[in-house]
N, C-alpha and C. Protein backbone atom coordinates (compact mmCIF):
# COMPACT_ATOMS: atom_id res chain seq x y z
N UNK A 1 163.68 144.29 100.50
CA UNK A 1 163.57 145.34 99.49
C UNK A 1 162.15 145.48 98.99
N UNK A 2 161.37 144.44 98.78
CA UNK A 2 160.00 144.91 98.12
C UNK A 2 159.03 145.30 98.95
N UNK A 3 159.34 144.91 100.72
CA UNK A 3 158.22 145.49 101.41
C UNK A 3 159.07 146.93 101.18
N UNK A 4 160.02 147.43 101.26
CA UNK A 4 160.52 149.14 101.41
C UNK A 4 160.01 149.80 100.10
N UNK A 5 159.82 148.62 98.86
CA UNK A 5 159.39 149.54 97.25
C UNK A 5 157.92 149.48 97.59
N UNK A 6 157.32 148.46 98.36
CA UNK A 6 155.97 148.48 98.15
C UNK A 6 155.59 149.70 99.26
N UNK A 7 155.94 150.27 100.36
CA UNK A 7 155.14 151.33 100.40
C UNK A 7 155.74 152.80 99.62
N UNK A 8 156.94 152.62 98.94
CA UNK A 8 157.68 153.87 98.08
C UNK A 8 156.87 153.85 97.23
N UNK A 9 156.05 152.99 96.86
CA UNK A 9 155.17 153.12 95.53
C UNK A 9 153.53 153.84 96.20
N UNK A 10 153.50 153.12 97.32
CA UNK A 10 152.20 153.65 97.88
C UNK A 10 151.81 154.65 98.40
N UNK A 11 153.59 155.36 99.07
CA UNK A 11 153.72 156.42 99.46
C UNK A 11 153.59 157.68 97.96
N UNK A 12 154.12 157.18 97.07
CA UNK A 12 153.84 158.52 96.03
C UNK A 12 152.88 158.43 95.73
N UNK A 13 151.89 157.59 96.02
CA UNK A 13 149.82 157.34 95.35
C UNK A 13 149.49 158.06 96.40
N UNK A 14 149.52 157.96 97.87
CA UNK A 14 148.88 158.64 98.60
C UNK A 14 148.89 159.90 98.76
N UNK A 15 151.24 160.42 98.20
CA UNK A 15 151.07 161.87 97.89
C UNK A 15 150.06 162.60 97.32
N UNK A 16 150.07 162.08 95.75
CA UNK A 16 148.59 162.58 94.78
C UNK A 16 147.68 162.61 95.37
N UNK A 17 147.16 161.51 96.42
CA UNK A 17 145.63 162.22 97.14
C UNK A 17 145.55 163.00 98.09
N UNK A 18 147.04 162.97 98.59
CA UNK A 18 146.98 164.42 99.60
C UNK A 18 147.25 165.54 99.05
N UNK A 19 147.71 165.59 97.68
CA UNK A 19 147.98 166.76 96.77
C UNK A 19 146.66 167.35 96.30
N UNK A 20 146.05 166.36 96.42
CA UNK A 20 144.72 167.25 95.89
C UNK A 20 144.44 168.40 96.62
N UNK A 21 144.86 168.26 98.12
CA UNK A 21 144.03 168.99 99.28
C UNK A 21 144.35 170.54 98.78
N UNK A 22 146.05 170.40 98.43
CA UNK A 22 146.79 171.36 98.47
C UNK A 22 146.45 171.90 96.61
N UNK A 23 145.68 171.13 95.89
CA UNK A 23 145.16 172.00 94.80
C UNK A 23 144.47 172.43 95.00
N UNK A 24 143.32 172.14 95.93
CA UNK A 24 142.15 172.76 96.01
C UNK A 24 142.24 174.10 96.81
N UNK A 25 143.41 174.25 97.79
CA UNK A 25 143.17 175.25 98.21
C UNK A 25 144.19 176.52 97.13
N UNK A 26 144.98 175.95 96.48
CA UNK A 26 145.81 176.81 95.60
C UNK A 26 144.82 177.55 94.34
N UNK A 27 143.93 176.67 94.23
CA UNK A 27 142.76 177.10 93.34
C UNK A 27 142.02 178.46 93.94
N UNK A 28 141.65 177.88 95.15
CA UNK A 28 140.76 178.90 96.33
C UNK A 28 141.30 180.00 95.93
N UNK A 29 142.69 179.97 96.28
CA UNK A 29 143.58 181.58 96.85
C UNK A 29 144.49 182.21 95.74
N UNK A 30 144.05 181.50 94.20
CA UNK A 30 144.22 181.33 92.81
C UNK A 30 145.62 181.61 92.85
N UNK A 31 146.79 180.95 93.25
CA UNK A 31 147.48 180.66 93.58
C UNK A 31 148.38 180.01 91.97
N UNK A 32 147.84 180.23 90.61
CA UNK A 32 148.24 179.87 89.93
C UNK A 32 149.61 179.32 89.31
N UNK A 33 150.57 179.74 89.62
CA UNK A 33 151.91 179.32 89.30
C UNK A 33 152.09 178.28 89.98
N UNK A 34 151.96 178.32 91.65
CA UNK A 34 152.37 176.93 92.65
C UNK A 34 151.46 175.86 92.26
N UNK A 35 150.26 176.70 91.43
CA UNK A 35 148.77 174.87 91.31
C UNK A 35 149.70 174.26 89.88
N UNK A 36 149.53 174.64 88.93
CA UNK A 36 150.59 174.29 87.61
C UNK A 36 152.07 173.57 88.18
N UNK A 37 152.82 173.98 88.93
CA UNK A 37 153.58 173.20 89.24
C UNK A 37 153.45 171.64 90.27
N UNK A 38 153.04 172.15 91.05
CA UNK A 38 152.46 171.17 91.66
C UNK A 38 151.17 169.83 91.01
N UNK A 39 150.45 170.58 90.03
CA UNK A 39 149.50 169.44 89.12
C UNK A 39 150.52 168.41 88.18
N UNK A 40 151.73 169.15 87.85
CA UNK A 40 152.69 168.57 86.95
C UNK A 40 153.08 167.63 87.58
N UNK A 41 153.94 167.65 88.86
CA UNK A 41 154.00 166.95 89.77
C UNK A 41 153.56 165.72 90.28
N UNK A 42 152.30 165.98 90.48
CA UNK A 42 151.58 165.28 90.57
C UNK A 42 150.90 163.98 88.92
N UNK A 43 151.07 164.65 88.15
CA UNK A 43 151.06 163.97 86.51
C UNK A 43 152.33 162.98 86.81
N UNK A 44 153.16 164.01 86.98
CA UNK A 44 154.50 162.91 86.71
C UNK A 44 155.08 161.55 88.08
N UNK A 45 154.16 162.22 89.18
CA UNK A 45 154.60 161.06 90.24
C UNK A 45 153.33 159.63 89.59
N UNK A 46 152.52 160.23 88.89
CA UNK A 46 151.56 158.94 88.70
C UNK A 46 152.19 157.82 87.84
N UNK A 47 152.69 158.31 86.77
CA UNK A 47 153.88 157.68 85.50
C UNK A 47 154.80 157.06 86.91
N UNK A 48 155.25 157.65 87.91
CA UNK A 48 156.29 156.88 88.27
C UNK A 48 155.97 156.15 89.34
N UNK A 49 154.90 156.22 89.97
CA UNK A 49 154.45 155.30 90.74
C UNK A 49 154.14 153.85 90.00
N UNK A 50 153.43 153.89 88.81
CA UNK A 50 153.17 152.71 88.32
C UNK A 50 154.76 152.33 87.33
N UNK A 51 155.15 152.90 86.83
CA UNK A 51 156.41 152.31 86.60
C UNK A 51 157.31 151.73 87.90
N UNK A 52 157.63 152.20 89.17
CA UNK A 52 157.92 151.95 89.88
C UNK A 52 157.05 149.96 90.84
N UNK A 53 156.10 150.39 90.61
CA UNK A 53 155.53 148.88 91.21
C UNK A 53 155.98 147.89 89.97
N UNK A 54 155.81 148.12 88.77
CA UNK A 54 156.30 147.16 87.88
C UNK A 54 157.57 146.83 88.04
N UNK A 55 158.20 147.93 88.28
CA UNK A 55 159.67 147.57 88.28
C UNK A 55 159.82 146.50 89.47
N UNK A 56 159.33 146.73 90.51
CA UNK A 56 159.66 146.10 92.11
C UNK A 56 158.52 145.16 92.21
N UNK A 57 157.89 144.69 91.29
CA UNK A 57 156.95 144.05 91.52
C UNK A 57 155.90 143.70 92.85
N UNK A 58 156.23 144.93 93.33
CA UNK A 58 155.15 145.33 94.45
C UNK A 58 153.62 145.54 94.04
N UNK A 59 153.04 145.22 92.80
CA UNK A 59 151.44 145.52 92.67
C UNK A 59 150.56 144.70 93.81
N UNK A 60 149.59 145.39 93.80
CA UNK A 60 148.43 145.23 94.94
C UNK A 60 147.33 145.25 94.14
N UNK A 61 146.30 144.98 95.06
CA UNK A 61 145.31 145.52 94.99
C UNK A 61 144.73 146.67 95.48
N UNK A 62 145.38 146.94 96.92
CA UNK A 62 145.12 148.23 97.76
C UNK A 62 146.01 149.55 96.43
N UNK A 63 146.81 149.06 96.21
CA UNK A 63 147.49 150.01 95.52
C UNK A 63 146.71 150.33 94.18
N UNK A 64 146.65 149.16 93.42
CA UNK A 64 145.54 149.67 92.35
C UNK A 64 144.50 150.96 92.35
N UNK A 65 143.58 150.37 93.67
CA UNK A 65 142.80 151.11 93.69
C UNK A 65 142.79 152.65 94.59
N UNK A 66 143.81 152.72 95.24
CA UNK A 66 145.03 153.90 95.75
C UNK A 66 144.79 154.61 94.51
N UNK A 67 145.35 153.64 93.66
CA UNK A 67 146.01 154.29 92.30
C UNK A 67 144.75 155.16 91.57
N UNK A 68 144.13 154.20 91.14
CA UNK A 68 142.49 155.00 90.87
C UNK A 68 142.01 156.57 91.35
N UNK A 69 141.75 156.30 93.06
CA UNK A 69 141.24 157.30 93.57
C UNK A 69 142.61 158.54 93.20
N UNK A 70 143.51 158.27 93.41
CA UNK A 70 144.11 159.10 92.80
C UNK A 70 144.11 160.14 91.38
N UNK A 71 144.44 158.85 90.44
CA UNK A 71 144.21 159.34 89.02
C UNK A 71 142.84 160.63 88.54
N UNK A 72 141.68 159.99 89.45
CA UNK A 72 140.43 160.34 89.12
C UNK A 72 140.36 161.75 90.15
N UNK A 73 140.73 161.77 90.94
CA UNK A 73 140.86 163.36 91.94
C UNK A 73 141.85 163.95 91.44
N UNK A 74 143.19 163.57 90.88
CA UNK A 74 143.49 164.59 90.10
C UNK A 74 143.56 165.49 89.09
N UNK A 75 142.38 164.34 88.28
CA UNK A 75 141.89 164.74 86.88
C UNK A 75 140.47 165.83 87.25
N UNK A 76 140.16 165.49 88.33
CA UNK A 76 138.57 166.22 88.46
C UNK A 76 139.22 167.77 89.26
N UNK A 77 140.14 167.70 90.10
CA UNK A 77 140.92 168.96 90.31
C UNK A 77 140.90 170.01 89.35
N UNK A 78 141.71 168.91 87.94
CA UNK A 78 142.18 169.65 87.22
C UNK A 78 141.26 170.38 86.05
N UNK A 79 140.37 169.54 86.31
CA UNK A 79 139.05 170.01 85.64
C UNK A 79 138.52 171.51 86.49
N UNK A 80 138.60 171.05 87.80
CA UNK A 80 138.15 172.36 88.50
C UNK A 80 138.30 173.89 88.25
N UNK A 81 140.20 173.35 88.19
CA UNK A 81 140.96 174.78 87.63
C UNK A 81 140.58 175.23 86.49
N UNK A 82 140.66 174.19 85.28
CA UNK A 82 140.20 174.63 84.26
C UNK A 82 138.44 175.39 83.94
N UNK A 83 137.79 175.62 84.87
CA UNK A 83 136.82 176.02 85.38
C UNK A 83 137.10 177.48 85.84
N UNK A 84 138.29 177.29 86.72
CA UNK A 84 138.12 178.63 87.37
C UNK A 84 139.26 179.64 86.77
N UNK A 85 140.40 178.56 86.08
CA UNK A 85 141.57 180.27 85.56
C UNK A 85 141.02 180.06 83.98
N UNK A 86 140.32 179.06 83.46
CA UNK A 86 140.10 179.86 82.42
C UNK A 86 138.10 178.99 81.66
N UNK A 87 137.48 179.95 82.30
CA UNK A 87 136.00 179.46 82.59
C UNK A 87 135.57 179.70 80.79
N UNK A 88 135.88 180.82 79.97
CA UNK A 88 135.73 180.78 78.67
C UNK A 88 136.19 179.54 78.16
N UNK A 89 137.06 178.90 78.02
CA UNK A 89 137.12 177.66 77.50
C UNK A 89 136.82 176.45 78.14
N UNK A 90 135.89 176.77 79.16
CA UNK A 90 134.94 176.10 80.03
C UNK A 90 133.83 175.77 79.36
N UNK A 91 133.22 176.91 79.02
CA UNK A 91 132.27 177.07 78.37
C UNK A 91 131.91 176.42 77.04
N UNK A 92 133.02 176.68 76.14
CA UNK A 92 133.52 176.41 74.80
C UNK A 92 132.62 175.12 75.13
N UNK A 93 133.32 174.30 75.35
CA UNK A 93 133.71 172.64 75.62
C UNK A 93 132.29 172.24 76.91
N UNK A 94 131.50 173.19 76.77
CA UNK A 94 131.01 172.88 77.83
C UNK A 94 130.46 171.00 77.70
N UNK A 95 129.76 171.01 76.58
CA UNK A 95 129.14 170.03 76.03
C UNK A 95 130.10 168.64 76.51
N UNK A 96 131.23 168.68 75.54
CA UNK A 96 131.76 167.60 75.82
C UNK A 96 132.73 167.39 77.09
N UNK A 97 132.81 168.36 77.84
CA UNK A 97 133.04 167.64 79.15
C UNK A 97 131.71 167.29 79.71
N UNK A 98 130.58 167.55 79.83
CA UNK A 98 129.46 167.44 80.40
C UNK A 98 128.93 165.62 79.79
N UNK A 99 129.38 165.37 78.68
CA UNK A 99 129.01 163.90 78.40
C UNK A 99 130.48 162.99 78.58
N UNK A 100 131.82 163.68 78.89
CA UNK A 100 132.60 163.34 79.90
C UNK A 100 132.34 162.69 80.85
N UNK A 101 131.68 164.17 81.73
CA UNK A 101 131.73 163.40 82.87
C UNK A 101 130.41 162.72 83.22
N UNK A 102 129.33 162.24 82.38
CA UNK A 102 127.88 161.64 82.35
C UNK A 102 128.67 160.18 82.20
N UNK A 103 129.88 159.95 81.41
CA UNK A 103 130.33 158.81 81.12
C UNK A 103 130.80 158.21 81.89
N UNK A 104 131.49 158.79 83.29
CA UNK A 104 132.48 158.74 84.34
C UNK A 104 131.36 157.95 84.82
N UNK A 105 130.71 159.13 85.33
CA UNK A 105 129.19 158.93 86.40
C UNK A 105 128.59 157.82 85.99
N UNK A 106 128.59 157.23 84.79
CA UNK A 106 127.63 156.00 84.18
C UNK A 106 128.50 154.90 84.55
N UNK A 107 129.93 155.35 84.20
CA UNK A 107 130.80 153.85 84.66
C UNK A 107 131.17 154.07 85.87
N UNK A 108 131.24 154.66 86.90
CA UNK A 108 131.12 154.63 88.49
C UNK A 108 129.66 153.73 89.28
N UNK A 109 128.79 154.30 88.39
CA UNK A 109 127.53 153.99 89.00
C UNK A 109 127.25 152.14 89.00
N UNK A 110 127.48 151.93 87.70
CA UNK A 110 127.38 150.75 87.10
C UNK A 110 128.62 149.81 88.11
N UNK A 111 129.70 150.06 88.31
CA UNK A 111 130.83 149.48 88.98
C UNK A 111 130.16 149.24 90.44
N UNK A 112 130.10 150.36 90.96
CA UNK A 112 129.40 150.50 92.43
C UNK A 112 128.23 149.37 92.55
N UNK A 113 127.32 149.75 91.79
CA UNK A 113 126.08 148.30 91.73
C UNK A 113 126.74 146.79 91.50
N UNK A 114 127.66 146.78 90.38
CA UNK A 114 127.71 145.38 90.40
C UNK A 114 129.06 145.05 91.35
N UNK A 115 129.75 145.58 91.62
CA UNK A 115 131.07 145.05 92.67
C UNK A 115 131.11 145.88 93.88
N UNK A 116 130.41 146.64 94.14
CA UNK A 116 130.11 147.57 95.34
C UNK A 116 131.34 148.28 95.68
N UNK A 117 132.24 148.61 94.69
CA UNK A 117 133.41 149.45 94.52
C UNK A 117 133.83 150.23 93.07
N UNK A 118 134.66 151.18 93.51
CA UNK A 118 135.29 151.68 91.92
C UNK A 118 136.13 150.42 91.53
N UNK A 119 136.17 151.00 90.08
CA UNK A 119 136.83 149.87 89.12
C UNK A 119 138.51 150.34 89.26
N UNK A 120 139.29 149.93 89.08
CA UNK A 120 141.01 149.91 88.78
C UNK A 120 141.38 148.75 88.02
N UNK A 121 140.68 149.01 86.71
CA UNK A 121 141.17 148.16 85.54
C UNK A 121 142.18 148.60 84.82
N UNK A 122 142.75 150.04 85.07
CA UNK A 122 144.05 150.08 84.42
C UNK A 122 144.56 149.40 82.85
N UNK A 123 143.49 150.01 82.03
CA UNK A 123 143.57 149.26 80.50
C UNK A 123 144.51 149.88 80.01
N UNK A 124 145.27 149.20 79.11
CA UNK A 124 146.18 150.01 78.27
C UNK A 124 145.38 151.52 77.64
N UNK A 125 143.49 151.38 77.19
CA UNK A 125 142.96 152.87 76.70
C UNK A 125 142.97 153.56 77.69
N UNK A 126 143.39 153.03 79.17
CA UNK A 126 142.91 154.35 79.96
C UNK A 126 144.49 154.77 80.29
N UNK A 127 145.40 154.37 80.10
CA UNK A 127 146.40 154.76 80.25
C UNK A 127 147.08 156.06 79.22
N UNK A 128 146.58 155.27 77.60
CA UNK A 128 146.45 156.63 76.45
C UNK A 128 145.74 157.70 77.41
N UNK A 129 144.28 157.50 77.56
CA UNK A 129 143.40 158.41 78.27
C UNK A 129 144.60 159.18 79.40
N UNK A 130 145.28 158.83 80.13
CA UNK A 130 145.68 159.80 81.04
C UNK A 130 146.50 160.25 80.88
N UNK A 131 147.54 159.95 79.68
CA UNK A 131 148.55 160.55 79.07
C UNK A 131 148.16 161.91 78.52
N UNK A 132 146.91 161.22 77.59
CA UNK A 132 146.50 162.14 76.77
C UNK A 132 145.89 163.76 77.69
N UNK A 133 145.16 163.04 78.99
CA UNK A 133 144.51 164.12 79.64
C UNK A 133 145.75 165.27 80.59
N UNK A 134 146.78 164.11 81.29
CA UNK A 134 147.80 164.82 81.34
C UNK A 134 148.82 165.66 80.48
N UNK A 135 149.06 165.76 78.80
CA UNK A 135 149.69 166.69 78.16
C UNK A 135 149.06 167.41 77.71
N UNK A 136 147.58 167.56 77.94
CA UNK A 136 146.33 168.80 77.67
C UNK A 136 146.12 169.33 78.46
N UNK A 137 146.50 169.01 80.06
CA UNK A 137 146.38 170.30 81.13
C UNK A 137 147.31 170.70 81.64
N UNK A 138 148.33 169.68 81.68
CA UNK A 138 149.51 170.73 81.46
C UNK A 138 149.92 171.38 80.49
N UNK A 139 149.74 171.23 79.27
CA UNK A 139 149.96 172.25 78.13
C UNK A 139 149.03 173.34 78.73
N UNK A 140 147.78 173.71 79.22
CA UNK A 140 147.20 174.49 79.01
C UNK A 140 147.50 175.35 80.38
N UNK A 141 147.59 174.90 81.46
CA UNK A 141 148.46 175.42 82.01
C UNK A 141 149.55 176.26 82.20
N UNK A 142 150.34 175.68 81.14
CA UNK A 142 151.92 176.26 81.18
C UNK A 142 152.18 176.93 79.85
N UNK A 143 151.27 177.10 78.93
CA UNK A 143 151.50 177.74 77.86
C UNK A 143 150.20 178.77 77.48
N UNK A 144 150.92 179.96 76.66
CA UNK A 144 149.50 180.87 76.30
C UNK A 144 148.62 180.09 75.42
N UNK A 145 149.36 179.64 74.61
CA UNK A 145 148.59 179.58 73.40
C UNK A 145 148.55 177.99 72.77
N UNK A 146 147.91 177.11 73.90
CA UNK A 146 147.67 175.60 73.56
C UNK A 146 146.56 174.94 72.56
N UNK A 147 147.50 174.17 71.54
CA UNK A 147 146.61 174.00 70.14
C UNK A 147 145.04 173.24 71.13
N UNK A 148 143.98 173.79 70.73
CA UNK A 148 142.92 172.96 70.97
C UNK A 148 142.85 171.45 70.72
N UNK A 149 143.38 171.00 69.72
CA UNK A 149 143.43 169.47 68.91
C UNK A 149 144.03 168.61 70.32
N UNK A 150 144.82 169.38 71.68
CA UNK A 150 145.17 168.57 72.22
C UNK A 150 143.81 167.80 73.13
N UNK A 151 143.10 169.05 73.41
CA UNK A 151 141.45 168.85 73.51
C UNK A 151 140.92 167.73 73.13
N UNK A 152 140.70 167.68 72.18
CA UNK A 152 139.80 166.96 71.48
C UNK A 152 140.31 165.37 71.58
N UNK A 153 141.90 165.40 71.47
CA UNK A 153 142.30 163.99 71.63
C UNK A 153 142.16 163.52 73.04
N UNK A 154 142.55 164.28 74.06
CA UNK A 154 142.21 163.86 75.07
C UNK A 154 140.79 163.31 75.44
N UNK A 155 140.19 163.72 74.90
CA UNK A 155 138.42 163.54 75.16
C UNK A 155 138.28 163.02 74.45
N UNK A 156 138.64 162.62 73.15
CA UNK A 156 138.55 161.01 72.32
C UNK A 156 138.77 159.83 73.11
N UNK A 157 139.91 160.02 73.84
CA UNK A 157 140.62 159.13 74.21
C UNK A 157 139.81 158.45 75.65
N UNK A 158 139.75 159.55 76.35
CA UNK A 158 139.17 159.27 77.41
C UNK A 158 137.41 158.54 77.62
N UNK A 159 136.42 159.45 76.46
CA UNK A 159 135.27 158.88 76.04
C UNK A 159 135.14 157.47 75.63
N UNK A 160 136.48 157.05 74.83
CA UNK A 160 136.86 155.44 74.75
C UNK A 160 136.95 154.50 76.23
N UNK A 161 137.95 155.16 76.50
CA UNK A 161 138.31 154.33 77.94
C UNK A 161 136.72 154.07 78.58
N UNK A 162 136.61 155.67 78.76
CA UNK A 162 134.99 155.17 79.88
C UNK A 162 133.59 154.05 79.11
N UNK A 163 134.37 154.16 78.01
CA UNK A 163 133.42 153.58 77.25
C UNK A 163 133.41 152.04 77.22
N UNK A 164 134.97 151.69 77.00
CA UNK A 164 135.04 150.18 77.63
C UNK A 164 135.27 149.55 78.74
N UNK A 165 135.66 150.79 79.61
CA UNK A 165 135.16 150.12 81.23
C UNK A 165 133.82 149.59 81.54
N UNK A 166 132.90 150.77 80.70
CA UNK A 166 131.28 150.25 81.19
C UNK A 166 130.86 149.03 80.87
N UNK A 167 131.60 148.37 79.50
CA UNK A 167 131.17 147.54 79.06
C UNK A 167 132.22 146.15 79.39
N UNK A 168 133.13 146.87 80.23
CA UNK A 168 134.00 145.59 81.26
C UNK A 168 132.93 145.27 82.26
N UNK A 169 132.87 146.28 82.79
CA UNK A 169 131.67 146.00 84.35
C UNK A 169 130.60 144.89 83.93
N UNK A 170 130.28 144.94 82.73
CA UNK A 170 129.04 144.08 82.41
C UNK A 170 129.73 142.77 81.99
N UNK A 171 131.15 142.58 81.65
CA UNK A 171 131.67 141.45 80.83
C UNK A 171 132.05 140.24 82.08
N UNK A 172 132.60 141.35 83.13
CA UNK A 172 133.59 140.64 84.17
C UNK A 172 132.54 140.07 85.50
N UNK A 173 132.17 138.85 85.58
CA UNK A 173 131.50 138.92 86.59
C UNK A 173 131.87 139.19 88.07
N UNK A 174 133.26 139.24 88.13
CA UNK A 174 134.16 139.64 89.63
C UNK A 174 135.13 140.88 89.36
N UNK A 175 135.29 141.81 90.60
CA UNK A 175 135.89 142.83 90.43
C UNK A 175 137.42 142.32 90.12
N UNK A 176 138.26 143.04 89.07
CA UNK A 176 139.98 142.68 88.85
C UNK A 176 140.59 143.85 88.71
N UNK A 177 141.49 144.00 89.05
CA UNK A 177 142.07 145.25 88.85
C UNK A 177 143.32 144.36 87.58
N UNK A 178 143.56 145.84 86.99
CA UNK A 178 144.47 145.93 86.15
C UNK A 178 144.15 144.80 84.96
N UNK A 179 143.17 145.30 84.41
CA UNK A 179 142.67 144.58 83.12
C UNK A 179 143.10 145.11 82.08
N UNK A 180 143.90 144.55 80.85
CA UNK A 180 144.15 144.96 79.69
C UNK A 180 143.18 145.91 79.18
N UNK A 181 142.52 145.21 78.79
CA UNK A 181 141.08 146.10 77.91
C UNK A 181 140.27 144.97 77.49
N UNK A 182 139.56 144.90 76.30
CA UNK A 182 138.10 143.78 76.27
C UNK A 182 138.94 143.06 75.20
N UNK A 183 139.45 143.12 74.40
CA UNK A 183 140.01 142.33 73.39
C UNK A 183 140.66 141.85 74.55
N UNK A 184 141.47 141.51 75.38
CA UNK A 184 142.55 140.65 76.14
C UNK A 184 141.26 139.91 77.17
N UNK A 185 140.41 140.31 77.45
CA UNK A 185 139.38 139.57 78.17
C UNK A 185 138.58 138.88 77.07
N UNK A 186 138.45 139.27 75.91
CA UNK A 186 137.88 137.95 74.90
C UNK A 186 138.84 136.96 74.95
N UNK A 187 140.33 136.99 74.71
CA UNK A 187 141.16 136.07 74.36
C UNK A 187 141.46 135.68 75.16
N UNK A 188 141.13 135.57 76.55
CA UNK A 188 141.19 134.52 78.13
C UNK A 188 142.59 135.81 78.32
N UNK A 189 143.08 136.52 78.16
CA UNK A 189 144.44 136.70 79.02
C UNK A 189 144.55 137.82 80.04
């Protein structure tokens, strides 16, 4: 049973990165209704992929970081769209997605130099972070008139996360996946 959960779990991570293919071209051919359903989709197989390895105790490391490249191509997708069906509130926000994604780029860069890979620390803030980033693009998506405040929390949330990954990369002298956050790495656990 856990080698059959461990690739059911790996198989819905790899969906999301082959889903991207199929956002990017739904974007192309602005294809809007099938990209919104399908991004949801894709939101909600991520929740159940990692609930799913917990459950079956199939975690990896390949999967972790499966998991990662995933999370992070579907968020930058979704950034895309939000670029292209609605570029005025692109604009708006230009600022703080732009030190967004300077933050990404700072904790990619930094990871890459010291472990010569992306990070899949999976902190409990980056998990808020993708909750949060997932009910702000699908709200905006699927509704006319989405309160901005969901904005802002998401990009609170997320500016945190990237914020204590960077300062994991510097704490942890070996790459780990699935790290609490820095308070659970002060207290040995």
């Amino acid at each position: 049973m856990a080698k059959r959960a461990y690739y059911l779990v790996n198989g819905i991570t790899v969906y999301r990165i082959i889903a991207v293919f199929a956002l990017i071209i739904l974007i192309v051919q602005h294809h809007w209704h099938v990209f919104r359903w399908l991004l949801l989709l894709s939101f909600l197989t991520d929740a159940l992929d990692g609930f799913l390895a917990r459950r079956y105790g199939v975690i990896s490391k390949a999967g972790a970081v499966l998991d990662s490249i995933g999370d992070d191509l579907t968020v930058a997708v979704a950034t895309i769209a939000l670029l292209v069906f609605d570029p005025t509130f692109f604009r708006k926000q230009l600022v703080i997605i732009v030190i967004l994604v300077s933050l990404y780029l700072i904790q990619t860069v930094a990871a890459l130099i010291r472990y010569r890979k992306l990070t899949s620390f999976h902190t409990w803030l980056a998990k808020i972070a993708a909750v949060s980033q997932g009910v702000f693009l699908v709200g905006l998506f699927f509704t006319a008139n989405f309160p901005a405040l969901l904005f802002y929390l998401a990009a609170v949330c997320t500016g945190l996360d990237l914020l204590e990954e960077t300062v994991m990369v510097f704490m942890l002298q070996h790459w780990e996946a699935d790290v609490k956050g820095i308070f659970f790495i002060r207290k040995g656990k």
